[in-house]
C-alpha atoms as a PDB file:
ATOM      1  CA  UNK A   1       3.176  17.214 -19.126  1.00  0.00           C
ATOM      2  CA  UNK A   2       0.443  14.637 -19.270  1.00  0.00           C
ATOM      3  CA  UNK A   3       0.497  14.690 -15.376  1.00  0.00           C
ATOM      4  CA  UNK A   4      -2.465  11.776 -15.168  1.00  0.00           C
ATOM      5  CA  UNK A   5      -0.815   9.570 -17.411  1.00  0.00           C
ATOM      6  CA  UNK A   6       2.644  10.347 -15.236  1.00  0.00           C
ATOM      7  CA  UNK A   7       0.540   9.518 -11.368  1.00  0.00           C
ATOM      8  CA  UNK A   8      -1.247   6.310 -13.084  1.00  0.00           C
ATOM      9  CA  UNK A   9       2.460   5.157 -14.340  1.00  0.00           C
ATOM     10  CA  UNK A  10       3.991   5.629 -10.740  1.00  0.00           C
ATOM     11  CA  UNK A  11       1.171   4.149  -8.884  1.00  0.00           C
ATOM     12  CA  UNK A  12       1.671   0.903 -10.842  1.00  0.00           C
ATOM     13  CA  UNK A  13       5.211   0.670  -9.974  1.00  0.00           C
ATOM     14  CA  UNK A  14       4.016   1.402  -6.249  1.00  0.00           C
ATOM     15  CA  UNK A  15       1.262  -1.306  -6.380  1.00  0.00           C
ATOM     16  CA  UNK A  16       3.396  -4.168  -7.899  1.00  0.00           C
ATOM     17  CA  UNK A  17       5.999  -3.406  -5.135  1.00  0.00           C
ATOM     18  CA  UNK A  18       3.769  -3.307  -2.387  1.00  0.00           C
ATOM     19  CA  UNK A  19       1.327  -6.237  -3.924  1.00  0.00           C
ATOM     20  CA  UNK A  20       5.040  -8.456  -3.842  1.00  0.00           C
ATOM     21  CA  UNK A  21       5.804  -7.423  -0.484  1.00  0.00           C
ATOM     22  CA  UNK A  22       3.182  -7.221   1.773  1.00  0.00           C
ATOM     23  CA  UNK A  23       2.088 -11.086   3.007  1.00  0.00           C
ATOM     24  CA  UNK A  24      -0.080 -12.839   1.363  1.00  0.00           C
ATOM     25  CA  UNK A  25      -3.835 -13.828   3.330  1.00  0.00           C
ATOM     26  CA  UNK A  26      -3.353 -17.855   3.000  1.00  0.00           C
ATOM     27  CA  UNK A  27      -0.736 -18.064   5.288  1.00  0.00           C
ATOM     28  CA  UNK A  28      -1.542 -18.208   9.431  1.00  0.00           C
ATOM     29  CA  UNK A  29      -2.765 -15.454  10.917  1.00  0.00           C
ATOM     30  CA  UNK A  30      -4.702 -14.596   7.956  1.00  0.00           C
ATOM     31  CA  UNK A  31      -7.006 -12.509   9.193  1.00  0.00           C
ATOM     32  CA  UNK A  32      -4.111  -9.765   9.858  1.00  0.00           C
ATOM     33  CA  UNK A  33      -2.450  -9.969   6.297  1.00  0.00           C
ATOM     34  CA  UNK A  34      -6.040  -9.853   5.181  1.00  0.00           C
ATOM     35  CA  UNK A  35      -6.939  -6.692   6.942  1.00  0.00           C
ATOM     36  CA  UNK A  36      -3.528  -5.049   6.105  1.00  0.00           C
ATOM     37  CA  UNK A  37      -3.975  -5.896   2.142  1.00  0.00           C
ATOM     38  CA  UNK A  38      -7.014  -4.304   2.743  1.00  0.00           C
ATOM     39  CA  UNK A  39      -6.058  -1.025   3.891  1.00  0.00           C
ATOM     40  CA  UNK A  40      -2.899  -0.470   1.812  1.00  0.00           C
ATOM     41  CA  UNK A  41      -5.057  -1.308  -1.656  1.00  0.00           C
ATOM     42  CA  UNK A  42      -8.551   0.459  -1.060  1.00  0.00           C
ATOM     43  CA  UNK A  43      -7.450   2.843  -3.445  1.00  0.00           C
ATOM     44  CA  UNK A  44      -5.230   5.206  -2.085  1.00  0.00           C
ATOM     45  CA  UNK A  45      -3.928   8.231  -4.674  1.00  0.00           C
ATOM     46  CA  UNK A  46      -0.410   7.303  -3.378  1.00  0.00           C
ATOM     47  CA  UNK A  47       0.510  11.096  -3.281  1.00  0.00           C
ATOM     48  CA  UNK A  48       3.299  10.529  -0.761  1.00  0.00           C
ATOM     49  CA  UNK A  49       5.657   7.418  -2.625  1.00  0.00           C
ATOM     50  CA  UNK A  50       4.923   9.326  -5.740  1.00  0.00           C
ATOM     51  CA  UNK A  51       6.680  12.676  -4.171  1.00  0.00           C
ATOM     52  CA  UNK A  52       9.460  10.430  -3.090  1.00  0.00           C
ATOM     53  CA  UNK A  53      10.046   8.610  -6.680  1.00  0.00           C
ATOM     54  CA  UNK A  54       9.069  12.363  -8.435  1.00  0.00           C
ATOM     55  CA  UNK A  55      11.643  14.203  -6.433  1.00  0.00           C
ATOM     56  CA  UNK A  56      14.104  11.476  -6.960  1.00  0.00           C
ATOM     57  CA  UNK A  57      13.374  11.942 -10.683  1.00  0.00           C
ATOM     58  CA  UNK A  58      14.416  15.512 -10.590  1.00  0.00           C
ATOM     59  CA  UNK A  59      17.359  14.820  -9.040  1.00  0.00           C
ATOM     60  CA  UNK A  60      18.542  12.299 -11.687  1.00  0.00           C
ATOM     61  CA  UNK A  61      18.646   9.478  -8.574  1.00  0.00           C
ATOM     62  CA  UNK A  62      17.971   5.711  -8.898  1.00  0.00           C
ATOM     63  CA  UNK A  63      14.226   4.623  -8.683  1.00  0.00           C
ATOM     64  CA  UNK A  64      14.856   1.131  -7.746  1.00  0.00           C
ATOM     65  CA  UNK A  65      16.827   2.394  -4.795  1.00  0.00           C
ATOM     66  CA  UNK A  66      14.011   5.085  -3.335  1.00  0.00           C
ATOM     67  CA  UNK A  67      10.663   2.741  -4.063  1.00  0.00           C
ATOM     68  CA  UNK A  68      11.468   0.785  -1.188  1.00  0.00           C
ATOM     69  CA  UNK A  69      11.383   3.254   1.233  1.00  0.00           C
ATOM     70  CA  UNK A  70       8.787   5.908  -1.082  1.00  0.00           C
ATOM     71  CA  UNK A  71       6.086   2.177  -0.090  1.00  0.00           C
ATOM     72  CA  UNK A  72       7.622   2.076   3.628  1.00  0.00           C
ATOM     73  CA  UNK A  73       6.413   5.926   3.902  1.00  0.00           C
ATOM     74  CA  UNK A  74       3.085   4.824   1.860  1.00  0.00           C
ATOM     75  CA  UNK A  75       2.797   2.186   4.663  1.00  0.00           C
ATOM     76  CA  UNK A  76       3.206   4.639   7.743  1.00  0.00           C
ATOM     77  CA  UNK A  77       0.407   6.602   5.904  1.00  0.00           C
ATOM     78  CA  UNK A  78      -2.127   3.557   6.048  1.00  0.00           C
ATOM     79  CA  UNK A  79      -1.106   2.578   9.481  1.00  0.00           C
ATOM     80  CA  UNK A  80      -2.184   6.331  10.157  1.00  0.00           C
ATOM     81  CA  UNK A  81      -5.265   6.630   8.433  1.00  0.00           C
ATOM     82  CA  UNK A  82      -6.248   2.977  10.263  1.00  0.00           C
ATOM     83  CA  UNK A  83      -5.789   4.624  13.605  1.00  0.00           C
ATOM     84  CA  UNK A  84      -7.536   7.473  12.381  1.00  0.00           C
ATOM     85  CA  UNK A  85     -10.462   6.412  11.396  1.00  0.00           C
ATOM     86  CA  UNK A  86     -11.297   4.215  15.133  1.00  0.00           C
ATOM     87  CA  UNK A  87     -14.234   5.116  17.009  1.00  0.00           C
ATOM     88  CA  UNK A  88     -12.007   6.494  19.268  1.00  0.00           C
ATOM     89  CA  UNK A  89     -10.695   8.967  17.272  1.00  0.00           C
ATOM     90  CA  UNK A  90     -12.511  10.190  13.982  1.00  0.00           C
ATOM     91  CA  UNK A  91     -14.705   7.240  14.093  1.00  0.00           C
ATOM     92  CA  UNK A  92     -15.499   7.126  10.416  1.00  0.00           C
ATOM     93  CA  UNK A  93     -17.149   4.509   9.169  1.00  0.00           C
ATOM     94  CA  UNK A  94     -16.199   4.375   5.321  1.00  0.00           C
ATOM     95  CA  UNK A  95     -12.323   5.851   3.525  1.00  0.00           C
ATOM     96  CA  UNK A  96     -12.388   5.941  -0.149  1.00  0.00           C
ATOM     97  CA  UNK A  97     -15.897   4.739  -0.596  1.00  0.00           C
ATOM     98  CA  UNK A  98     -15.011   1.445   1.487  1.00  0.00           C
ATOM     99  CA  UNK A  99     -16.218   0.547   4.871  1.00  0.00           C
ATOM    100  CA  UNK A 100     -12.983   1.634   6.717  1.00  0.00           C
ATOM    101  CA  UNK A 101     -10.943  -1.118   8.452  1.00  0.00           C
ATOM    102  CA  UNK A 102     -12.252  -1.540  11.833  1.00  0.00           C
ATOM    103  CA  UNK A 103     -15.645  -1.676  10.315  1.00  0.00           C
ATOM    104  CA  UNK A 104     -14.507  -4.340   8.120  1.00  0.00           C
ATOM    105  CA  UNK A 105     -12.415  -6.597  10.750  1.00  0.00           C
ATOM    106  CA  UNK A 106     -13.282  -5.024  14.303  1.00  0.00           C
ATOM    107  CA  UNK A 107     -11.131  -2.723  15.976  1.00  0.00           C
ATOM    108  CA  UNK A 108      -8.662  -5.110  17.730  1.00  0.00           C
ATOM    109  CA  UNK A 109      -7.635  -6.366  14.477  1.00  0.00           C
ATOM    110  CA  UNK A 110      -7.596  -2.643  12.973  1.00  0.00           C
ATOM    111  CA  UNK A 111      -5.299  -1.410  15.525  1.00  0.00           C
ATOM    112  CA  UNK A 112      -2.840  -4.505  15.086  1.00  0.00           C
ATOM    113  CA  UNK A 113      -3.271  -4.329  11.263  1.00  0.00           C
ATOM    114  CA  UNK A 114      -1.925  -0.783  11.702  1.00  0.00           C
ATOM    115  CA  UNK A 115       0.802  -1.180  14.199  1.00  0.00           C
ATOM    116  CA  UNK A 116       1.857  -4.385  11.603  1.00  0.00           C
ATOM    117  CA  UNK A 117       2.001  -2.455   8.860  1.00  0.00           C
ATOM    118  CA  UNK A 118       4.565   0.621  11.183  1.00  0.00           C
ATOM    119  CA  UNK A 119       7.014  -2.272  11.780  1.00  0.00           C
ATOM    120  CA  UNK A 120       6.336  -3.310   8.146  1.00  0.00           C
ATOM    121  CA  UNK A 121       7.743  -0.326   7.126  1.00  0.00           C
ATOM    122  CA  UNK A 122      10.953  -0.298   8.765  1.00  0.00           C
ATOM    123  CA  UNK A 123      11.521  -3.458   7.423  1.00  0.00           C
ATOM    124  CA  UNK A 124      10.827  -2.231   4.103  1.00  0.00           C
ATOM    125  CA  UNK A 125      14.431   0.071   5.436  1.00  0.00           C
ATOM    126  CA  UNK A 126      16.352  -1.865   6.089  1.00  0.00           C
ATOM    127  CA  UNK A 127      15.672  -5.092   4.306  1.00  0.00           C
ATOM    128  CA  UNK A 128      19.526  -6.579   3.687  1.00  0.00           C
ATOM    129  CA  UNK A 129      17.865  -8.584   1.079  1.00  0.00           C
ATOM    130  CA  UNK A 130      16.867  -5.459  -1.002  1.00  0.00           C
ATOM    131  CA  UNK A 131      18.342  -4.690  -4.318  1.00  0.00           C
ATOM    132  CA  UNK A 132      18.204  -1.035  -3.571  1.00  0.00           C
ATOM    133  CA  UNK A 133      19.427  -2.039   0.060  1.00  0.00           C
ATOM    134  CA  UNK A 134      21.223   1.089   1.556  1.00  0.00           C
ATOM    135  CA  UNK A 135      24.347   1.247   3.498  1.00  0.00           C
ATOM    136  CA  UNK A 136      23.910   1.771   7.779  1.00  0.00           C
ATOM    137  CA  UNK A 137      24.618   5.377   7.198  1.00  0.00           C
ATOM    138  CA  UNK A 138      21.422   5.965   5.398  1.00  0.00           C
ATOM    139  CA  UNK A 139      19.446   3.387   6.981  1.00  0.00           C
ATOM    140  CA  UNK A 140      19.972   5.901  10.242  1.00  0.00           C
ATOM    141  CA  UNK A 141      18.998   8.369   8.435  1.00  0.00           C
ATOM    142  CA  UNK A 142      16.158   7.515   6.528  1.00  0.00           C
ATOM    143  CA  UNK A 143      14.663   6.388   9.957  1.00  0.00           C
ATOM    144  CA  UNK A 144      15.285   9.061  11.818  1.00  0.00           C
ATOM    145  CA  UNK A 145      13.891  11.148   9.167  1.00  0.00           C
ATOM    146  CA  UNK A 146      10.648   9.263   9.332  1.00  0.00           C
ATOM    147  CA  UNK A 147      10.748   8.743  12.972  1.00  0.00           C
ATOM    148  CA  UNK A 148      10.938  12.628  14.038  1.00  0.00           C
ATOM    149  CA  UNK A 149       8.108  13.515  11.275  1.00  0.00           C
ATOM    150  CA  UNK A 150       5.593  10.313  12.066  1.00  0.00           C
ATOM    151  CA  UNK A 151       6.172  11.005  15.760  1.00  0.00           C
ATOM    152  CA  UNK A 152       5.094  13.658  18.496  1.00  0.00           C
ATOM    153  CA  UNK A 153       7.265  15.850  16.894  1.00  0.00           C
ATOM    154  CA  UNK A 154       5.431  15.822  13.574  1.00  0.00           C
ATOM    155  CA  UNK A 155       2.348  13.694  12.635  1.00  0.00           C
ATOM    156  CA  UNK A 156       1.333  11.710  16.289  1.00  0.00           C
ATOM    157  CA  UNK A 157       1.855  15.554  18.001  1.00  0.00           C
ATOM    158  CA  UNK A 158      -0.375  17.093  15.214  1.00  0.00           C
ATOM    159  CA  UNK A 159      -3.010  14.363  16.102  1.00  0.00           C
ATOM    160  CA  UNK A 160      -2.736  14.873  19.643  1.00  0.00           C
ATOM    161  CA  UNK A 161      -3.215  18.849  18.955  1.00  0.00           C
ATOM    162  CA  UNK A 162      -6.422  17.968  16.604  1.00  0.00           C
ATOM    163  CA  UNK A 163      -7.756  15.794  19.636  1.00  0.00           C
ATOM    164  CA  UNK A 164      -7.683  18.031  22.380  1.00  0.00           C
ATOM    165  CA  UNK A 165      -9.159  20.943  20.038  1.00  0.00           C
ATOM    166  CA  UNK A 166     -12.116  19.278  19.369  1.00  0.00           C
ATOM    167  CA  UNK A 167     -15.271  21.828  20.170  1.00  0.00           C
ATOM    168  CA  UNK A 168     -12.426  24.213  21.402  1.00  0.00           C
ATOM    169  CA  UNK A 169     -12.740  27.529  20.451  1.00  0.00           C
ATOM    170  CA  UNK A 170      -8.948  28.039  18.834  1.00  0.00           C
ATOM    171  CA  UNK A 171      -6.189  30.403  17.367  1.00  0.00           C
ATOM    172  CA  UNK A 172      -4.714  30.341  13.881  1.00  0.00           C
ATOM    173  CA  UNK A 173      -1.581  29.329  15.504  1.00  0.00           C
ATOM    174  CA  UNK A 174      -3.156  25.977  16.941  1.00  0.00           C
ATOM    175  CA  UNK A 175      -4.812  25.220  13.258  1.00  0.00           C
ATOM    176  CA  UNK A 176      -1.708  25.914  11.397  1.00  0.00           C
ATOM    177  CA  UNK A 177       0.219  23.658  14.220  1.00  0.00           C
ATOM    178  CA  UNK A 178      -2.490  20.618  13.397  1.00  0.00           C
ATOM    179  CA  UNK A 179      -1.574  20.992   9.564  1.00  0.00           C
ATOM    180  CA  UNK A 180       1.284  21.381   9.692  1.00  0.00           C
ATOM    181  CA  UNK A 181       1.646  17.964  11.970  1.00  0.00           C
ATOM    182  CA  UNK A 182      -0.595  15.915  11.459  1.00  0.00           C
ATOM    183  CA  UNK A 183      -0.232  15.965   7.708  1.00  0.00           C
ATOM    184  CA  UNK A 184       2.330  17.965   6.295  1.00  0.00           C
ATOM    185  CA  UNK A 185       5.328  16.178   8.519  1.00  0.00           C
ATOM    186  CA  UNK A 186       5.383  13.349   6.463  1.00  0.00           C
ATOM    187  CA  UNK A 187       4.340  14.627   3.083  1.00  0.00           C
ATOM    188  CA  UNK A 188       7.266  16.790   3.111  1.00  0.00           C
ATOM    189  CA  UNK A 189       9.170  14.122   4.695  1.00  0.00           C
ATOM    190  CA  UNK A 190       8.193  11.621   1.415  1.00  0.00           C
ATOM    191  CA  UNK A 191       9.978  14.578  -0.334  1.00  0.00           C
ATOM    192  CA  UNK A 192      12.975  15.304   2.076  1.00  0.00           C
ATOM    193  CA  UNK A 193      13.747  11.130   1.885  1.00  0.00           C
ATOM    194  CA  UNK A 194      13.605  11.415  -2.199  1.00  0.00           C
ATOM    195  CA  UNK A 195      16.065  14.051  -1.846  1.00  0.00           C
ATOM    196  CA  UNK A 196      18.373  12.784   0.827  1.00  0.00           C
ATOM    197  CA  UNK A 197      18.452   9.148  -1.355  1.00  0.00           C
ATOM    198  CA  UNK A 198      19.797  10.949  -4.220  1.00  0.00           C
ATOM    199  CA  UNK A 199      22.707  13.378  -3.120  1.00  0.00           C
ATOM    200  CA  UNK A 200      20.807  16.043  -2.699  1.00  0.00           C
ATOM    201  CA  UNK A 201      23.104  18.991  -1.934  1.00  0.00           C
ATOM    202  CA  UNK A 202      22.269  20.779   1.138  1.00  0.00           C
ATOM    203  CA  UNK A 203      21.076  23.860  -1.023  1.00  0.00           C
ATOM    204  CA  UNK A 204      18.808  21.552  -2.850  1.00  0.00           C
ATOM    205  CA  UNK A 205      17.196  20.201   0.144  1.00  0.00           C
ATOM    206  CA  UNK A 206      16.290  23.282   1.929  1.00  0.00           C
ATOM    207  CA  UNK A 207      14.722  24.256  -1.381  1.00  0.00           C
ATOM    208  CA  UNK A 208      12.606  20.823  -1.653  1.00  0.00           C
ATOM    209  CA  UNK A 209      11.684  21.304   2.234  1.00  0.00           C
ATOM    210  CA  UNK A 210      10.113  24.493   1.282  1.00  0.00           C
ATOM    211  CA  UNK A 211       8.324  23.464  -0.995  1.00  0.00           C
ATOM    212  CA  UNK A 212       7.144  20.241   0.854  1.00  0.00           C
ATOM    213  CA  UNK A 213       6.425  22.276   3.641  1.00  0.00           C
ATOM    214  CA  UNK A 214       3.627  24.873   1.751  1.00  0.00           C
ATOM    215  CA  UNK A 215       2.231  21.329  -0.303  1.00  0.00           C
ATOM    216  CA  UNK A 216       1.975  20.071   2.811  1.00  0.00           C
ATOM    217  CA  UNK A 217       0.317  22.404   4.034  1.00  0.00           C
ATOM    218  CA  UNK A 218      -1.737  23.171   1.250  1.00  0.00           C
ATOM    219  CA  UNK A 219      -2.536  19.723   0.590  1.00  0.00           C
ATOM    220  CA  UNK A 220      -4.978  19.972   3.880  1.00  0.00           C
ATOM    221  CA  UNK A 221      -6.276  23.122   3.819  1.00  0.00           C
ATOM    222  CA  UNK A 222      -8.331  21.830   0.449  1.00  0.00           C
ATOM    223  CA  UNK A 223      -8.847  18.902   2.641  1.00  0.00           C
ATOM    224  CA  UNK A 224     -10.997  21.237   4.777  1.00  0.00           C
ATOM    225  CA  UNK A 225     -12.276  23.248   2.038  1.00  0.00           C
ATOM    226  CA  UNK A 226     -13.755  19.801   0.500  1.00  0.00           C
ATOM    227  CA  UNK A 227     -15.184  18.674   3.849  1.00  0.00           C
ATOM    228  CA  UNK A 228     -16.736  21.852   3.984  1.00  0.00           C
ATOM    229  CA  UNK A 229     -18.514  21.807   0.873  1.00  0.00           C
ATOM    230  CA  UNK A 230     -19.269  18.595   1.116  1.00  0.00           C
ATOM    231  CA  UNK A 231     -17.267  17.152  -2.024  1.00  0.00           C
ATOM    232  CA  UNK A 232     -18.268  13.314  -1.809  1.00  0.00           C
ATOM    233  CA  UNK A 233     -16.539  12.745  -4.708  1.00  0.00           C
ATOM    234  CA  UNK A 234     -12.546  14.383  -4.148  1.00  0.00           C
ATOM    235  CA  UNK A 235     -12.800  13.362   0.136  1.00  0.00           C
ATOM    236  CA  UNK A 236     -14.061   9.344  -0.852  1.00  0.00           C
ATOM    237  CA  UNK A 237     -15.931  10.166   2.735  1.00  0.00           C
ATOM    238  CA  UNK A 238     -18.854  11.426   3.718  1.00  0.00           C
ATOM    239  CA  UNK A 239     -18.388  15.271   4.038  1.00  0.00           C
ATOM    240  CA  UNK A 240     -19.025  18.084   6.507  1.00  0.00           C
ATOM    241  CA  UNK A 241     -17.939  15.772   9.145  1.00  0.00           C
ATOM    242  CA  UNK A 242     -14.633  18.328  10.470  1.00  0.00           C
ATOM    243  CA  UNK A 243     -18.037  20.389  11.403  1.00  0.00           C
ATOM    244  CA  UNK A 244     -19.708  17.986  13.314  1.00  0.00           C
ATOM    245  CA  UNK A 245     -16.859  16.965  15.198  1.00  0.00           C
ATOM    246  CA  UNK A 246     -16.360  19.971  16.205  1.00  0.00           C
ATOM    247  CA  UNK A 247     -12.831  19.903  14.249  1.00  0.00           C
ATOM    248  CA  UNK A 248     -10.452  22.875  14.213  1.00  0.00           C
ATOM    249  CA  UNK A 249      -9.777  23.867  10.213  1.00  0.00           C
ATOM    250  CA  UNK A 250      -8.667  26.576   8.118  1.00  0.00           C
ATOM    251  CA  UNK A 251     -12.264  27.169   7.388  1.00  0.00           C
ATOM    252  CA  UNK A 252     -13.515  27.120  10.758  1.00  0.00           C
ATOM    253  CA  UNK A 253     -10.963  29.426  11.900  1.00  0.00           C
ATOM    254  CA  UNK A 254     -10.453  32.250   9.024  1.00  0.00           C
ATOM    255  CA  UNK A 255     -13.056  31.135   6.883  1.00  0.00           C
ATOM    256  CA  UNK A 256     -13.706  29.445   3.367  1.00  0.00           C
ATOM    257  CA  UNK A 257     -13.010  32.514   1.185  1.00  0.00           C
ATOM    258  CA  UNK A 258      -9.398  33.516   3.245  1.00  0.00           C
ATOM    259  CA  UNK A 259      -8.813  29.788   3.110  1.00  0.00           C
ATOM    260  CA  UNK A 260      -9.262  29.505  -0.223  1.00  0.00           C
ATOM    261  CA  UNK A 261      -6.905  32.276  -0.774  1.00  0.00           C
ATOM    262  CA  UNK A 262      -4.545  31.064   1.109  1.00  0.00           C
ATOM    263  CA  UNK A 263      -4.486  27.738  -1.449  1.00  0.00           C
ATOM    264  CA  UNK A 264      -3.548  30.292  -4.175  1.00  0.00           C
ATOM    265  CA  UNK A 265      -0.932  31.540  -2.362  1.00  0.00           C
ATOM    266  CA  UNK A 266       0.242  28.654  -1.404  1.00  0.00           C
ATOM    267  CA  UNK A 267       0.318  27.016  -4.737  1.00  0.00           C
ATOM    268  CA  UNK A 268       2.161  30.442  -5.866  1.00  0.00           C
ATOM    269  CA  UNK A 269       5.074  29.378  -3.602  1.00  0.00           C
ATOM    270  CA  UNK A 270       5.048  26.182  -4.604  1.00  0.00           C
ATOM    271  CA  UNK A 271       5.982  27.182  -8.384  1.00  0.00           C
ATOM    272  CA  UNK A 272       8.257  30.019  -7.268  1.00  0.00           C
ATOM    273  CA  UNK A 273      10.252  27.657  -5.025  1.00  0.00           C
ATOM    274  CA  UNK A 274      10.626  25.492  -7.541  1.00  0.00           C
ATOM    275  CA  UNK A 275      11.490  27.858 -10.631  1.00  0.00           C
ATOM    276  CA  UNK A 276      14.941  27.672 -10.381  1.00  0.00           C
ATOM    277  CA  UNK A 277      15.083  23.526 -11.375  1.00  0.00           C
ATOM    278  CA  UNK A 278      12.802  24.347 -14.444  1.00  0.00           C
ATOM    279  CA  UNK A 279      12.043  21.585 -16.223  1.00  0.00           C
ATOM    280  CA  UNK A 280      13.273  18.973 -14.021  1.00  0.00           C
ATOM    281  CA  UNK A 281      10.472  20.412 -11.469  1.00  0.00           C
ATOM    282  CA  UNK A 282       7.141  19.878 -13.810  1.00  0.00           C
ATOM    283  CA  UNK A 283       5.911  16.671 -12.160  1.00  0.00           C
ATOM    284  CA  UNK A 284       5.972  18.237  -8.674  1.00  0.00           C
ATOM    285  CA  UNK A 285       4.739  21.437  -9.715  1.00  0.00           C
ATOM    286  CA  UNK A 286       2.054  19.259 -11.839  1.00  0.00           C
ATOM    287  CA  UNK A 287       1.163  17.749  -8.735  1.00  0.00           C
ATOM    288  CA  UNK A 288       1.051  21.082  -6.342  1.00  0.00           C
ATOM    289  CA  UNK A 289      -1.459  22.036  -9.212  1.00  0.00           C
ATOM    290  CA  UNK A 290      -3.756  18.827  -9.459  1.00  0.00           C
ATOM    291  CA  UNK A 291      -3.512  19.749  -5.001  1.00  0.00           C
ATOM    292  CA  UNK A 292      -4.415  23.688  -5.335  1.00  0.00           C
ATOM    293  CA  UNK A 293      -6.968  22.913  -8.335  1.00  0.00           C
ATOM    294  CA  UNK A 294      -9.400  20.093  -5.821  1.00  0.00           C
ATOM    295  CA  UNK A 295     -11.370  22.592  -4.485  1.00  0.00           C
ATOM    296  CA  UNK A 296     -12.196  24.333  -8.019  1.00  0.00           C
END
């Protein structure tokens, strides 16, 4: 499949929503609408909606119903990478080639920009105004899902792990942890809440979990590869900066040739895992590709 022309097609439909439903900056307090517009369009690859909408897809299940909640999880993402990127955490100074948000608006506004854009989110959930709205059942559910894997059990528990490992000489057990936390919680979750939202049966979901769990993973390990090389152009961010920090990576840990490996294994599983919905499957497997083939 012409996977490019398939992401630039998706991200449209992603954009328009969130360009309609994300405050405008000329109403009072601007300057918070202005920094969350900011954030959400600096040119994010949307990878996370997209899984949602791409796993719907497969599943024959109604767009218009799951691109409400695929922007609500693209939203959680921003809100993370504000956070993120604060002195007192990464303290990076530029995400996708802009100056990041904090740089842009100071860091009280940052922070509030990205707890405003959290409760955004759940409003995106359980908006009774929605066309796609969803019944109470699945509101709880949808919630929870995104709750458990954007909390301390999943992405805020993988942050706290990254934190404390800083200049810490650590396990493979504590990297994998990290990954598997801090970013592959809610990239499998963006799959998991395509699923749920279209009847997957139970069968079907523990298959898509797999698979969202080894993109997931996958999906940071180039991460680290990139930053390691010092790929400017994939990261959108100054590179080599996991080393400076002090960070604890794949490639820190078991090195750049086993991590590499371990992409190629990874992106093995992801096509086996997925064999059995053949065709259905090619966008997702498309995108595990594009994933495995960054660090080429």
């Amino acid at each position: 499949m012409d996977i490019q022309n398939y992401l630039h097609k998706r991200i449209e439909i992603i954009n328009a929503y969130l360009e309609n439903h994300i405050p405008l900056d000329n109403q009072y307090p601007a300057e918070i609408y202005r920094a969350m517009r900011y954030s959400v369009f600096a040119g994010g690859k949307r990878i996370r909606p997209i899984l949602t909408l791409a796993t719907a897809e497969l599943l024959n299940g109604n767009i218009q119903r799951v691109l409400p909640v695929a922007c609500a999880i693209e939203l959680i993402h921003t809100y993370s990478l504000i956070h993120d990127d604060l002195p007192y955490m990464d303290n990076d100074d530029y995400r996708r080639g802009k100056l990041t948000c904090h740089k842009q608006f100071g860091e009280a506004i940052a922070i509030l920009a990205g707890n405003a854009l959290l409760m955004l989110a759940m409003q995106f959930i359980t908006n009774s105004q929605s066309k796609a709205k969803l019944d109470s059942r699945l509101q709880t559910r949808i919630l929870k899902e995104l709750t458990v894997a954007s909390g301390f059990a999943g992405m805020v528990g993988g942050q706290i792990v990254d934190t404390e490992s800083e200049n810490k000489s650590v396990d493979f057990d504590t990297v994998y942890y990290i990954h598997t936390h801090k970013t592959g919680a809610l990239l499998c979750s963006s799959i998991r809440i395509g699923a749920i939202l279209s009847n997957a049966n139970k069968s079907q979901l523990q298959r898509l979990t797999r698979f969202g769990n080894a993109l997931g993973l996958m999906f940071q390990i180039t991460d680290d590869i990139l930053d390691e090389m010092d790929n400017r152009f994939q990261l959108q961010k100054i590179g080599k900066r996991d080393r400076i920090r002090g960070k604890a990576t794949f490639p820190s840990v078991i090195g750049i040739e086993k991590s590499k490996d371990t992409v190629a294994q990874l992106y093995t599983d992801c096509q086996n895992i997925m064999h059995p919905f053949g065709k259905k499957a090619e966008a997702l497997v498309a995108i595990a590709e594009l994933v495995a083939k960054r660090i080429e």
